[in-house]
N, C-alpha and C. Protein backbone atom coordinates (compact mmCIF):
# COMPACT_ATOMS: atom_id res chain seq x y z
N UNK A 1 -3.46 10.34 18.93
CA UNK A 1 -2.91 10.55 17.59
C UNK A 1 -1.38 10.51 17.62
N UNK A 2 -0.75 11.11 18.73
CA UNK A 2 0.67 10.82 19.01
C UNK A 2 0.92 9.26 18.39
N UNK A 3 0.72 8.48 19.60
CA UNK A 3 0.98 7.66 19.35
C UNK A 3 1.23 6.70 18.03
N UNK A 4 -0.12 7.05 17.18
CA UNK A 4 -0.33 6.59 15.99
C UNK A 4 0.98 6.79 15.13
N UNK A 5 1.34 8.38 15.08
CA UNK A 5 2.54 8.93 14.42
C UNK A 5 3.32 8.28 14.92
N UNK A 6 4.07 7.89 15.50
CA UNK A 6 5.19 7.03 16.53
C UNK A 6 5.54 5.61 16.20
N UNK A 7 4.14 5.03 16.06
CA UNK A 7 3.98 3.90 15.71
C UNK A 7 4.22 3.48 14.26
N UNK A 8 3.42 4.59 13.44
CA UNK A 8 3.75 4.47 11.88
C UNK A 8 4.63 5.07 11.56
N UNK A 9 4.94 6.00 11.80
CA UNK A 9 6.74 6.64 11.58
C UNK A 9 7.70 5.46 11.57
N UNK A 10 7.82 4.37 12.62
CA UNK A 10 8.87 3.51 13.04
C UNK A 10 8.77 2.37 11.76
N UNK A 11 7.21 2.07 12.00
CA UNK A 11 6.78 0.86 11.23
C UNK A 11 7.63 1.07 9.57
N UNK A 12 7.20 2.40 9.20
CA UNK A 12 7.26 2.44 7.95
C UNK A 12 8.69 2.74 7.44
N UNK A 13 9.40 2.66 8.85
CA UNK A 13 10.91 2.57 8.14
C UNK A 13 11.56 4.05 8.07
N UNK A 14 11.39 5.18 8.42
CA UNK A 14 11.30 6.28 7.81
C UNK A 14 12.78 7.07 8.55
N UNK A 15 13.03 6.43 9.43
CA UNK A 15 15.23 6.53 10.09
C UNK A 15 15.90 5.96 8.73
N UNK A 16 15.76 5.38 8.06
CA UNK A 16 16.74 5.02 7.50
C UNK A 16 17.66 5.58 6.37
N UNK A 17 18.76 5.76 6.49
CA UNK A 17 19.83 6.11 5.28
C UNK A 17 19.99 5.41 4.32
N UNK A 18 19.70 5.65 2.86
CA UNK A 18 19.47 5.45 2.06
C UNK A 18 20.95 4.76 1.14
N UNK A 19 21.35 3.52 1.38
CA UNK A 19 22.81 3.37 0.84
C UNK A 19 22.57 3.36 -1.16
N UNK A 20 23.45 2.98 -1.84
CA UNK A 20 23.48 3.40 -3.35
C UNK A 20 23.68 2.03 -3.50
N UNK A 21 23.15 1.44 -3.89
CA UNK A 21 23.37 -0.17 -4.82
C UNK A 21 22.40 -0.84 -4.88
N UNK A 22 22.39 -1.44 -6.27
CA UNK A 22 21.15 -2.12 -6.62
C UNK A 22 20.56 -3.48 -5.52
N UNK A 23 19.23 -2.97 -5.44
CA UNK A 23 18.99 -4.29 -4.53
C UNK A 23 17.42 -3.60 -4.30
N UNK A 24 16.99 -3.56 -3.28
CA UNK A 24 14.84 -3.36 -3.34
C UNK A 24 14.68 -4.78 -2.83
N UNK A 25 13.17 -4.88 -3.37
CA UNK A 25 12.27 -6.01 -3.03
C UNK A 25 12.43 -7.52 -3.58
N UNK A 26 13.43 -7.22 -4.68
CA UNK A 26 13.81 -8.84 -5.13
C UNK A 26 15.24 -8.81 -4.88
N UNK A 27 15.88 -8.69 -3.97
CA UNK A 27 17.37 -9.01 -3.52
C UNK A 27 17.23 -10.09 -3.31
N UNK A 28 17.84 -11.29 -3.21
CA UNK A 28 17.87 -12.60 -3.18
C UNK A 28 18.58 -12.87 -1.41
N UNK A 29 18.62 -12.09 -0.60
CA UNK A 29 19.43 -12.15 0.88
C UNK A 29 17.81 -12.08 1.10
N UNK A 30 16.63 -11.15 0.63
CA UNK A 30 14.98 -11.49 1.73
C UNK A 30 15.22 -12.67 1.99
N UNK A 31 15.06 -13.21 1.21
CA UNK A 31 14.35 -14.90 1.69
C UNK A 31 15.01 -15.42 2.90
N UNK A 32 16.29 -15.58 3.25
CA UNK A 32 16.69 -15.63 4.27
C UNK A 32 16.28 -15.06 5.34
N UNK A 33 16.58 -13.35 5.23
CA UNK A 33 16.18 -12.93 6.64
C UNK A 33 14.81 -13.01 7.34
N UNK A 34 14.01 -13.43 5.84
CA UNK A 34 12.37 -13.43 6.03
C UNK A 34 12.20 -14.92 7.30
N UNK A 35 13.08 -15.51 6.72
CA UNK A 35 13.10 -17.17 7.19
C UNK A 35 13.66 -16.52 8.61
N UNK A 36 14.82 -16.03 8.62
CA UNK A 36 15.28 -15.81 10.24
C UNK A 36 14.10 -15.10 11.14
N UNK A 37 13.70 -14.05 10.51
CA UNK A 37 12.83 -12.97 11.21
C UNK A 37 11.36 -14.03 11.91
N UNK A 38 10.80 -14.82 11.27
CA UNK A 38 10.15 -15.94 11.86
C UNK A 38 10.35 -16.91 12.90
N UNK A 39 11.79 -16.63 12.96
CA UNK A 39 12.40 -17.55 13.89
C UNK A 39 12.94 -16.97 15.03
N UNK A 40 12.93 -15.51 14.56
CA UNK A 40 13.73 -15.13 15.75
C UNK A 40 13.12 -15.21 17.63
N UNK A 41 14.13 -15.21 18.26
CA UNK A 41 13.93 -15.99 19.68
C UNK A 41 13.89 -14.44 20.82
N UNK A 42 14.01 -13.31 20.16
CA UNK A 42 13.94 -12.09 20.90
C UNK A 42 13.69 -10.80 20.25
N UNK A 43 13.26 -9.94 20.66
CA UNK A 43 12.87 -8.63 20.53
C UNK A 43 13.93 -7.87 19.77
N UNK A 44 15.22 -8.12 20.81
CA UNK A 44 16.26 -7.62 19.62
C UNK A 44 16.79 -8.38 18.37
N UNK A 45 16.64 -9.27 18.73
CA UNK A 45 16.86 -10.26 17.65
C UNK A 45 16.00 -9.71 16.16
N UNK A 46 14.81 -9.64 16.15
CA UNK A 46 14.18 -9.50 15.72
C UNK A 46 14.50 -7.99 14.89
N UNK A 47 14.94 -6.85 15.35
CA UNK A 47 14.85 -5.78 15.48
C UNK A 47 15.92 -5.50 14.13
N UNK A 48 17.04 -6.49 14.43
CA UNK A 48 18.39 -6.28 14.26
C UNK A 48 17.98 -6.76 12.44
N UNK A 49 17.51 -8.02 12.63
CA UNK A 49 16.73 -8.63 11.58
C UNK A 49 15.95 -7.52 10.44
N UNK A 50 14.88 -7.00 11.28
CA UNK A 50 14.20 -5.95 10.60
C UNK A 50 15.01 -5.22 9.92
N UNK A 51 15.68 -4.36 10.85
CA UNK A 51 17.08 -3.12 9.97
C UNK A 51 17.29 -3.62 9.07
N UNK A 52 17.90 -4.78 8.85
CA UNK A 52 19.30 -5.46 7.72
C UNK A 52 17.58 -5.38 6.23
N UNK A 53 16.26 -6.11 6.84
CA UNK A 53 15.49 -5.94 5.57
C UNK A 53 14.73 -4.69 5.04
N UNK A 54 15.09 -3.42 6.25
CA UNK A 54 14.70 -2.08 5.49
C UNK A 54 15.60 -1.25 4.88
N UNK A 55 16.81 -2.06 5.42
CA UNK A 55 17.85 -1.23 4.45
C UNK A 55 17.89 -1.78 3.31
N UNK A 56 17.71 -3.43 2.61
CA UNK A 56 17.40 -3.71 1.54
C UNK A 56 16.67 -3.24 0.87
N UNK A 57 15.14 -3.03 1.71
CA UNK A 57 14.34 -2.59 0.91
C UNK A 57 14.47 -1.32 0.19
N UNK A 58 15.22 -0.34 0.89
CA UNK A 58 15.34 1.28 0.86
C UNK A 58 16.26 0.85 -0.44
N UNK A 59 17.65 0.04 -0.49
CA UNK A 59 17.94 0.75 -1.94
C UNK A 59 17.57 0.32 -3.33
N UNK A 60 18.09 1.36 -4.01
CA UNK A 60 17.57 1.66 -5.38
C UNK A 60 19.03 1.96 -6.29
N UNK A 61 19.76 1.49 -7.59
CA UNK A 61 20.37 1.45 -8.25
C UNK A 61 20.37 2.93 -9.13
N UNK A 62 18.97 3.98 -8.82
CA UNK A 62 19.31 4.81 -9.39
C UNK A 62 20.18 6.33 -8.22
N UNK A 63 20.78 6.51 -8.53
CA UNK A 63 21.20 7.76 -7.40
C UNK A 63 19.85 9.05 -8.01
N UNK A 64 19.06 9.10 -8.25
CA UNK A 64 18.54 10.46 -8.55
C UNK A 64 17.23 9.55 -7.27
N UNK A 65 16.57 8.58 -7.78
CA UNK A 65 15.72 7.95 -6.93
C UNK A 65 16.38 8.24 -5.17
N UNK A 66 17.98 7.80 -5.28
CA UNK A 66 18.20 8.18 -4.14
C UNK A 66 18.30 8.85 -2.98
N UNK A 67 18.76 10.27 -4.03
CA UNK A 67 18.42 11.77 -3.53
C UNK A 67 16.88 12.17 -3.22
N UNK A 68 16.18 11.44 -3.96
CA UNK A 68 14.93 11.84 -4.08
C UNK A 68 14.29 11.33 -2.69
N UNK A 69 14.62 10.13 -2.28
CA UNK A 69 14.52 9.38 -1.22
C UNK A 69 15.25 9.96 0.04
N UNK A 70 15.77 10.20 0.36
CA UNK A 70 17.02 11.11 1.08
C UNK A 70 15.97 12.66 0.88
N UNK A 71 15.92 13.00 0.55
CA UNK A 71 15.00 14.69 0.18
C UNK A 71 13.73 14.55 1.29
N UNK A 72 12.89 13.05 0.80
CA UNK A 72 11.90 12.91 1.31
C UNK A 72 12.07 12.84 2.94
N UNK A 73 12.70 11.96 3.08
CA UNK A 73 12.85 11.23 4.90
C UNK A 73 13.26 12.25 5.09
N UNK A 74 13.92 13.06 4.68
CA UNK A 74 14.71 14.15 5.98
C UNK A 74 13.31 15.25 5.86
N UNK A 75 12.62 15.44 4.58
CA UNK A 75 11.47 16.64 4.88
C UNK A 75 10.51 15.66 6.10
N UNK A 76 10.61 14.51 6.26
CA UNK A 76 9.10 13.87 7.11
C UNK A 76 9.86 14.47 8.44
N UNK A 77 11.33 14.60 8.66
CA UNK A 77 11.59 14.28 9.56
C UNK A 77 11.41 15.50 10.69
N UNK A 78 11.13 16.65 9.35
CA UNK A 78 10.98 17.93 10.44
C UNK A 78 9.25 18.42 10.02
N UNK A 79 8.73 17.34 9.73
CA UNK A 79 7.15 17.38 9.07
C UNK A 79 6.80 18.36 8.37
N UNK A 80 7.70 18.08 7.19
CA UNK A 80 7.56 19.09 5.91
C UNK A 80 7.37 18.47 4.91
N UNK A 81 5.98 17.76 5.27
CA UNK A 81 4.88 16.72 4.68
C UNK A 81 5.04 17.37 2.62
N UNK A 82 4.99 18.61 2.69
CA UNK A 82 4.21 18.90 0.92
C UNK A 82 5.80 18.75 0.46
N UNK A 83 6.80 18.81 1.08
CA UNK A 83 8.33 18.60 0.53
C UNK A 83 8.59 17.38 0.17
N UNK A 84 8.33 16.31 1.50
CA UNK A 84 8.14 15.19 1.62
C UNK A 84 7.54 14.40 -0.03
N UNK A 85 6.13 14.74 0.35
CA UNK A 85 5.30 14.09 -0.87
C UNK A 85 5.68 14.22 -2.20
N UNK A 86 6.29 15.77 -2.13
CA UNK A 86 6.56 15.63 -4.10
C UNK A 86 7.64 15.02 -4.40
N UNK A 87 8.52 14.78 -3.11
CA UNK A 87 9.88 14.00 -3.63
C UNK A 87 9.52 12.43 -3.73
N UNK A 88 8.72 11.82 -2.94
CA UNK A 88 8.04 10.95 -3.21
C UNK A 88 7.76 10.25 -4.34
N UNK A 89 6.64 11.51 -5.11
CA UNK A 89 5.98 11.26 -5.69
C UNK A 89 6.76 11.58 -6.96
N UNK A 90 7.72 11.91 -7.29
CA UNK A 90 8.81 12.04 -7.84
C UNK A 90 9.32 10.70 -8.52
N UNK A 91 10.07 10.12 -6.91
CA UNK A 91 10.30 8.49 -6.94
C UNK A 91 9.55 7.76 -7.89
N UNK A 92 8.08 7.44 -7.58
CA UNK A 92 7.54 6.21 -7.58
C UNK A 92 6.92 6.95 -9.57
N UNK A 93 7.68 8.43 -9.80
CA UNK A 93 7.12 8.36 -11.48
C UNK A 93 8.42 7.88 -11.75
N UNK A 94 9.87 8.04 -11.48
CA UNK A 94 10.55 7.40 -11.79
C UNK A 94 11.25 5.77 -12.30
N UNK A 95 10.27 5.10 -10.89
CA UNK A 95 10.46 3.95 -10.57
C UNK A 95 9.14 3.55 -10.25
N UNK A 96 8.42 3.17 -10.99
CA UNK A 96 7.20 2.48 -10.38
C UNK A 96 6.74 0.77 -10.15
N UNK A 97 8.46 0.54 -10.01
CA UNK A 97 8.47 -0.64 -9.49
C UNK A 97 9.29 -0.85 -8.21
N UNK A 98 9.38 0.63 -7.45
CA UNK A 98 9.97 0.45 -6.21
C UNK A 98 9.51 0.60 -5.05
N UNK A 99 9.05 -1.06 -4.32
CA UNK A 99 7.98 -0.34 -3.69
C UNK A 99 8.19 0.20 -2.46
N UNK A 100 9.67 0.67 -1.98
CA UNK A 100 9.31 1.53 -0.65
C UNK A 100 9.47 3.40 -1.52
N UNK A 101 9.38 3.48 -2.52
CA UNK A 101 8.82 4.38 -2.58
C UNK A 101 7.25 5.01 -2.60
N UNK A 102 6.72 3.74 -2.84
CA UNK A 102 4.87 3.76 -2.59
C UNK A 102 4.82 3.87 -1.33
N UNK A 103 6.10 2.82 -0.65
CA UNK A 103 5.66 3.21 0.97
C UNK A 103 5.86 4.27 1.70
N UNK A 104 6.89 4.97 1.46
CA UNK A 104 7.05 6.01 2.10
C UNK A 104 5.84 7.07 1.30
N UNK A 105 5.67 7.50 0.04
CA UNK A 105 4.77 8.13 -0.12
C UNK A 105 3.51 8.00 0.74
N UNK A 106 2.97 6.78 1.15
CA UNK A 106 1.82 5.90 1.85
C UNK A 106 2.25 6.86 3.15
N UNK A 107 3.33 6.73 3.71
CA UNK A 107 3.47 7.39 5.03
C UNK A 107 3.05 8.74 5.03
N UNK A 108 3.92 9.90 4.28
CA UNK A 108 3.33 10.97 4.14
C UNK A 108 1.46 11.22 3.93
N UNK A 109 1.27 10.53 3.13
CA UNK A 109 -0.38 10.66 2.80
C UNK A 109 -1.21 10.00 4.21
N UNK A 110 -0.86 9.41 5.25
CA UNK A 110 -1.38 9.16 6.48
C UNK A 110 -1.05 10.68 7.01
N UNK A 111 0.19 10.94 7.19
CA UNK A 111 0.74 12.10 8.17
C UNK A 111 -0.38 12.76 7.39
N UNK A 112 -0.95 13.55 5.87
CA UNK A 112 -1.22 14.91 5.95
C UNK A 112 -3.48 14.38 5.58
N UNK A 113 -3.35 12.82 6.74
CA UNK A 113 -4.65 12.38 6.55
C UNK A 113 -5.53 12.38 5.44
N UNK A 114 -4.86 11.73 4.37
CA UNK A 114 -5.35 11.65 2.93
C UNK A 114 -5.15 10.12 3.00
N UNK A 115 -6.16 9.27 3.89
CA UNK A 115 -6.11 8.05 3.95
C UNK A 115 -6.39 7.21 2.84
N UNK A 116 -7.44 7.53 2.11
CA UNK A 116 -7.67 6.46 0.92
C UNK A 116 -6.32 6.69 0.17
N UNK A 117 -5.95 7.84 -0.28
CA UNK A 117 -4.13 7.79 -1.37
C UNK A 117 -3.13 7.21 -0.23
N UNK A 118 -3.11 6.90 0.96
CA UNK A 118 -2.03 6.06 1.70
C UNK A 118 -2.88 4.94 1.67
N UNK A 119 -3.67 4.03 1.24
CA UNK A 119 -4.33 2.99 1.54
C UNK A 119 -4.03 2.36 0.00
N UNK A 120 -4.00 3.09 -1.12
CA UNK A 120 -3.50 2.89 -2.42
C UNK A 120 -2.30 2.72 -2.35
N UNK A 121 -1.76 3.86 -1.77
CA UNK A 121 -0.05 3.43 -2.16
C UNK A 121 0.24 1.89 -1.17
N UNK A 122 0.01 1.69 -0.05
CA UNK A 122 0.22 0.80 0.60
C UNK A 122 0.06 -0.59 0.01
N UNK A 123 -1.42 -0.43 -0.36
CA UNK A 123 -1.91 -2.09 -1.51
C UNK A 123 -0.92 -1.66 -2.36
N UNK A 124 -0.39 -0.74 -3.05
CA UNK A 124 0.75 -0.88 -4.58
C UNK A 124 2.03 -1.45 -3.68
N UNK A 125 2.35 -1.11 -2.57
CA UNK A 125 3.77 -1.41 -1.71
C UNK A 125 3.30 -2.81 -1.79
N UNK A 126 2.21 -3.57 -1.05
CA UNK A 126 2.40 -4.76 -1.20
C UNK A 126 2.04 -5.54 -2.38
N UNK A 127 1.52 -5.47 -3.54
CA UNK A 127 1.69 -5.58 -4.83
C UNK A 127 2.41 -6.54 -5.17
N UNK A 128 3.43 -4.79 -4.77
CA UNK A 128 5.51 -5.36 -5.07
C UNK A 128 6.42 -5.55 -4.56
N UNK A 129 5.95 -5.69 -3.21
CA UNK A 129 6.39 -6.34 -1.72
C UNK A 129 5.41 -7.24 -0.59
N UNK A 130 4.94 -8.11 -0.91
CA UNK A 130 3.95 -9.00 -0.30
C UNK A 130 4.35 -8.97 1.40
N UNK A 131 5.38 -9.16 1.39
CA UNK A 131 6.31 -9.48 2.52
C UNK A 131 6.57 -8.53 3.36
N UNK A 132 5.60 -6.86 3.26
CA UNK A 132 6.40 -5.34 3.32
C UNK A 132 5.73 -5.55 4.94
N UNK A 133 6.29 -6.24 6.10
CA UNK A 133 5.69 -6.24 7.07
C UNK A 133 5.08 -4.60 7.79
N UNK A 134 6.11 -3.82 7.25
CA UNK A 134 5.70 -1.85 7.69
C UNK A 134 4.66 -1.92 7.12
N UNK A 135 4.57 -1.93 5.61
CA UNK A 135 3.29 -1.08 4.70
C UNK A 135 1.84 -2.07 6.07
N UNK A 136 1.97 -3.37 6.07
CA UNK A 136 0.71 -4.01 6.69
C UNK A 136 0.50 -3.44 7.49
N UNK A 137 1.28 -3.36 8.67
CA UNK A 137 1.32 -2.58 10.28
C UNK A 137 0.88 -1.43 9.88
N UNK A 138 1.46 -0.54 8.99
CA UNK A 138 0.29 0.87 8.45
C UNK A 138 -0.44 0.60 7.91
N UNK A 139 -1.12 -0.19 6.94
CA UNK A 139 -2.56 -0.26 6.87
C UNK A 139 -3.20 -0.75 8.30
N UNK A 140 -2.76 -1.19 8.94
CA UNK A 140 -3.25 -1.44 10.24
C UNK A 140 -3.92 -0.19 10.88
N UNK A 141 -2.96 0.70 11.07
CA UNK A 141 -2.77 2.33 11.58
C UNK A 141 -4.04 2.80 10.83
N UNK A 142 -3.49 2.64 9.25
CA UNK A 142 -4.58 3.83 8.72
C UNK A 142 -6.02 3.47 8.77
N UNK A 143 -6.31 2.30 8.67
CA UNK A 143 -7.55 2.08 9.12
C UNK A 143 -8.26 2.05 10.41
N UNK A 144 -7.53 1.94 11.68
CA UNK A 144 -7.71 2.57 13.26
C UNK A 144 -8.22 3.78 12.62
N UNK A 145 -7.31 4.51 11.84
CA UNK A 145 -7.84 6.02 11.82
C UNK A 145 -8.79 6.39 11.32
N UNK A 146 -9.84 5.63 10.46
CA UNK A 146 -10.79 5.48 9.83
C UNK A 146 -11.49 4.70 10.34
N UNK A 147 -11.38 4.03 11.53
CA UNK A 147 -12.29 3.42 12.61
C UNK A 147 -12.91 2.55 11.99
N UNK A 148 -11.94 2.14 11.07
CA UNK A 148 -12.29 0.41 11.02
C UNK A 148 -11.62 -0.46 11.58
N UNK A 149 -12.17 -0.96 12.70
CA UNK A 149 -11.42 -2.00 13.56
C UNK A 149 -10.89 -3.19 12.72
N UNK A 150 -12.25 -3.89 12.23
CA UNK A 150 -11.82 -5.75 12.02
C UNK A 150 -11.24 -5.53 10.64
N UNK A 151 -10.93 -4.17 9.58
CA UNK A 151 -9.53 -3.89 8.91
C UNK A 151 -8.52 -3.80 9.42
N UNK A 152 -8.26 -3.09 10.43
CA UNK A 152 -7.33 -2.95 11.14
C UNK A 152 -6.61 -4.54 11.87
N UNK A 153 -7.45 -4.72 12.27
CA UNK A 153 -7.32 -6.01 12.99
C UNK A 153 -6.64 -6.95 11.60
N UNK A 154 -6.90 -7.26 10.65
CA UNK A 154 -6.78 -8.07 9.82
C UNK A 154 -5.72 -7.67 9.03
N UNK A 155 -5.27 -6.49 8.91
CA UNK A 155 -3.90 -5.59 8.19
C UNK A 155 -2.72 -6.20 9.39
N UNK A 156 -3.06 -5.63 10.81
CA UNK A 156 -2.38 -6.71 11.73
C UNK A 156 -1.73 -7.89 11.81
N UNK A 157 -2.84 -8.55 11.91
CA UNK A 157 -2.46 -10.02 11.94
C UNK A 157 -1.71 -10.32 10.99
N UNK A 158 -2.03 -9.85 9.52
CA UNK A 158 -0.79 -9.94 8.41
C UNK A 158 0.52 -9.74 8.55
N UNK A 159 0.47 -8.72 9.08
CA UNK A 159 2.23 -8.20 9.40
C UNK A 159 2.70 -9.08 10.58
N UNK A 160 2.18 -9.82 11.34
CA UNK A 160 2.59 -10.47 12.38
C UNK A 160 2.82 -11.65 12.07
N UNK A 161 2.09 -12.14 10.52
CA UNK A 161 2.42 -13.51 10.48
C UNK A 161 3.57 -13.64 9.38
N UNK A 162 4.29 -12.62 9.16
CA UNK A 162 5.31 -12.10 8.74
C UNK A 162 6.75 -12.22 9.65
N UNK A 163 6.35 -10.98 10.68
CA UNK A 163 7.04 -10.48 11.70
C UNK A 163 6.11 -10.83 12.72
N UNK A 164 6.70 -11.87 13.52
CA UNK A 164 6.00 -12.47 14.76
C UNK A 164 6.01 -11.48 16.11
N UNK A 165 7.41 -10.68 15.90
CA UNK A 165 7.67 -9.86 17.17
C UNK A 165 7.61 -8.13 17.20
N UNK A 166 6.88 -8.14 16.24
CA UNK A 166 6.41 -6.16 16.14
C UNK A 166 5.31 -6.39 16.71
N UNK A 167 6.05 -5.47 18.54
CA UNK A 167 5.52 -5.61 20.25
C UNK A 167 4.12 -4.26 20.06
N UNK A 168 4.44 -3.65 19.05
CA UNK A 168 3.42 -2.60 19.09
C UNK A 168 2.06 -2.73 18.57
N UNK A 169 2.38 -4.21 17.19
CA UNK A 169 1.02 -4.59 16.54
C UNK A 169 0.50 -5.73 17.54
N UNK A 170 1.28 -6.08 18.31
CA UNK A 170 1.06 -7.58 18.65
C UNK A 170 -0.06 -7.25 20.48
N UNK A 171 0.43 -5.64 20.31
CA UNK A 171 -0.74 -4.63 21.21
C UNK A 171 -1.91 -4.83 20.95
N UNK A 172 -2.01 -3.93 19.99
CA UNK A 172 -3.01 -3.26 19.11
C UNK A 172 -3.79 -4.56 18.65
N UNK A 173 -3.06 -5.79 18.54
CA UNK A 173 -4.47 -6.83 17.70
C UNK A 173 -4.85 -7.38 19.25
N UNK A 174 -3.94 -7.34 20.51
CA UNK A 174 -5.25 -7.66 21.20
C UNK A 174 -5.96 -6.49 22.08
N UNK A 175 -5.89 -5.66 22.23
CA UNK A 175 -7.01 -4.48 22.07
C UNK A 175 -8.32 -4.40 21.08
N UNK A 176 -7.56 -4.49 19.86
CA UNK A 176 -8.89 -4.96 18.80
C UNK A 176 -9.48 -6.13 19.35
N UNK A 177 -8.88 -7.23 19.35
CA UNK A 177 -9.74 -8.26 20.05
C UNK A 177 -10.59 -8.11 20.91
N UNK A 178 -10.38 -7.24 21.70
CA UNK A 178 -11.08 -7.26 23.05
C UNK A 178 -12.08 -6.23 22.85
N UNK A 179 -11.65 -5.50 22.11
CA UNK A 179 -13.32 -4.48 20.63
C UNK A 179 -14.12 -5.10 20.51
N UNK A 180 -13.48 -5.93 19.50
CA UNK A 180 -14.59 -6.34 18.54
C UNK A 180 -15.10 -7.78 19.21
N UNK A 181 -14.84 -7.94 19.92
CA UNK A 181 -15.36 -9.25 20.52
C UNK A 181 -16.70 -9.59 20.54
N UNK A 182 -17.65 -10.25 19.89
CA UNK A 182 -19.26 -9.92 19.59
C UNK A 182 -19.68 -8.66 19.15
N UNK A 183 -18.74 -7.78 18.58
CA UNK A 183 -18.87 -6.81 18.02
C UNK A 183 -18.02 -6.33 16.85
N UNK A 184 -17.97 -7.16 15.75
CA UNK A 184 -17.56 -6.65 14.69
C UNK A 184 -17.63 -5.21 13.36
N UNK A 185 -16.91 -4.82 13.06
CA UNK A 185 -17.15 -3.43 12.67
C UNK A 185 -16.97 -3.38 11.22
């Protein structure tokens, strides 16, 4: 279960400082880095890539969304999950077109194992972020945790054909492979 937390903590973005200026899921710089992040030729490469598109994703033009966002990550950060969630859930009544606030809510609702409401918010993250390579890699997670493999497996492969070089999914789908191999679940 460690691990899991480790894995989806990172995936879902949840270090990041929250800067103030309009921008989210339709900034017009994705498309680019989406294009680089496919291309990239290394691990860090890749990495460096990622940052520059979760810090896009993270901001929001409103400063109250911001604080609210900022409230949340720092309660996950000392797992003060019910602090966490209402600031969250705060966000996404504010803004319910922002979708790393579905995602981070999605994170908390894994942490306090309320998988089907992180499996909702996650499908709403990609909705309004198709491209949300974290939210996939956690539906990946949350369905391991619900021991559905060939979901898991298939939430995977999504985020990878996204992000070619997230070393932790690119694990995990061949482990699943080697599961479900004549044995689908």
């Amino acid at each position: 279960m460690r691990r899991l937390w480790v894995v989806f903590v990172v995936l879902m973005g949840c270090g990041l400082a929250i800067p103030s200026a309009e921008a989210g899921q339709d900034d017009p710089r994705l498309k680019d880095l989406f294009g680089e992040l496919k291309t990239a030729t290394s691990s860090l490469e890749a990495r460096m890539i990622e940052a520059k598109i979760w810090k896009i994703w993270a901001q929001n033009d409103n400063p109250r969304i911001d604080a609210l966002m900022d409230r949340g990550i720092d309660a996950m950060s000392i797992s003060d999950t019910d602090t966490a969630l209402a600031a969250f859930d705060q966000v996404v009544k504010l803004d319910d077109k922002f979708a790393e606030g579905f995602n981070k809510r999605a994170t908390v609702e894994f942490l306090r194992h309320d998988f089907a409401a992180s499996v909702a918010d996650i499908e709403r993250t990609l909705q309004l972020e198709p491209r949300h390579f974290g939210a996939l890699a956690g539906l990946g997670e949350v369905y391991l945790a619900m021991h559905k493999k060939a979901a898991a497996l298939k939430a995977f492969e999504a985020a990878l054909a996204i992000d070619p070089r997230l070393e932790h999914v690119q694990d995990a789908v061949k482990e699943l492979k080697q599961q479900l191999e004549g044995n689908p679940t």
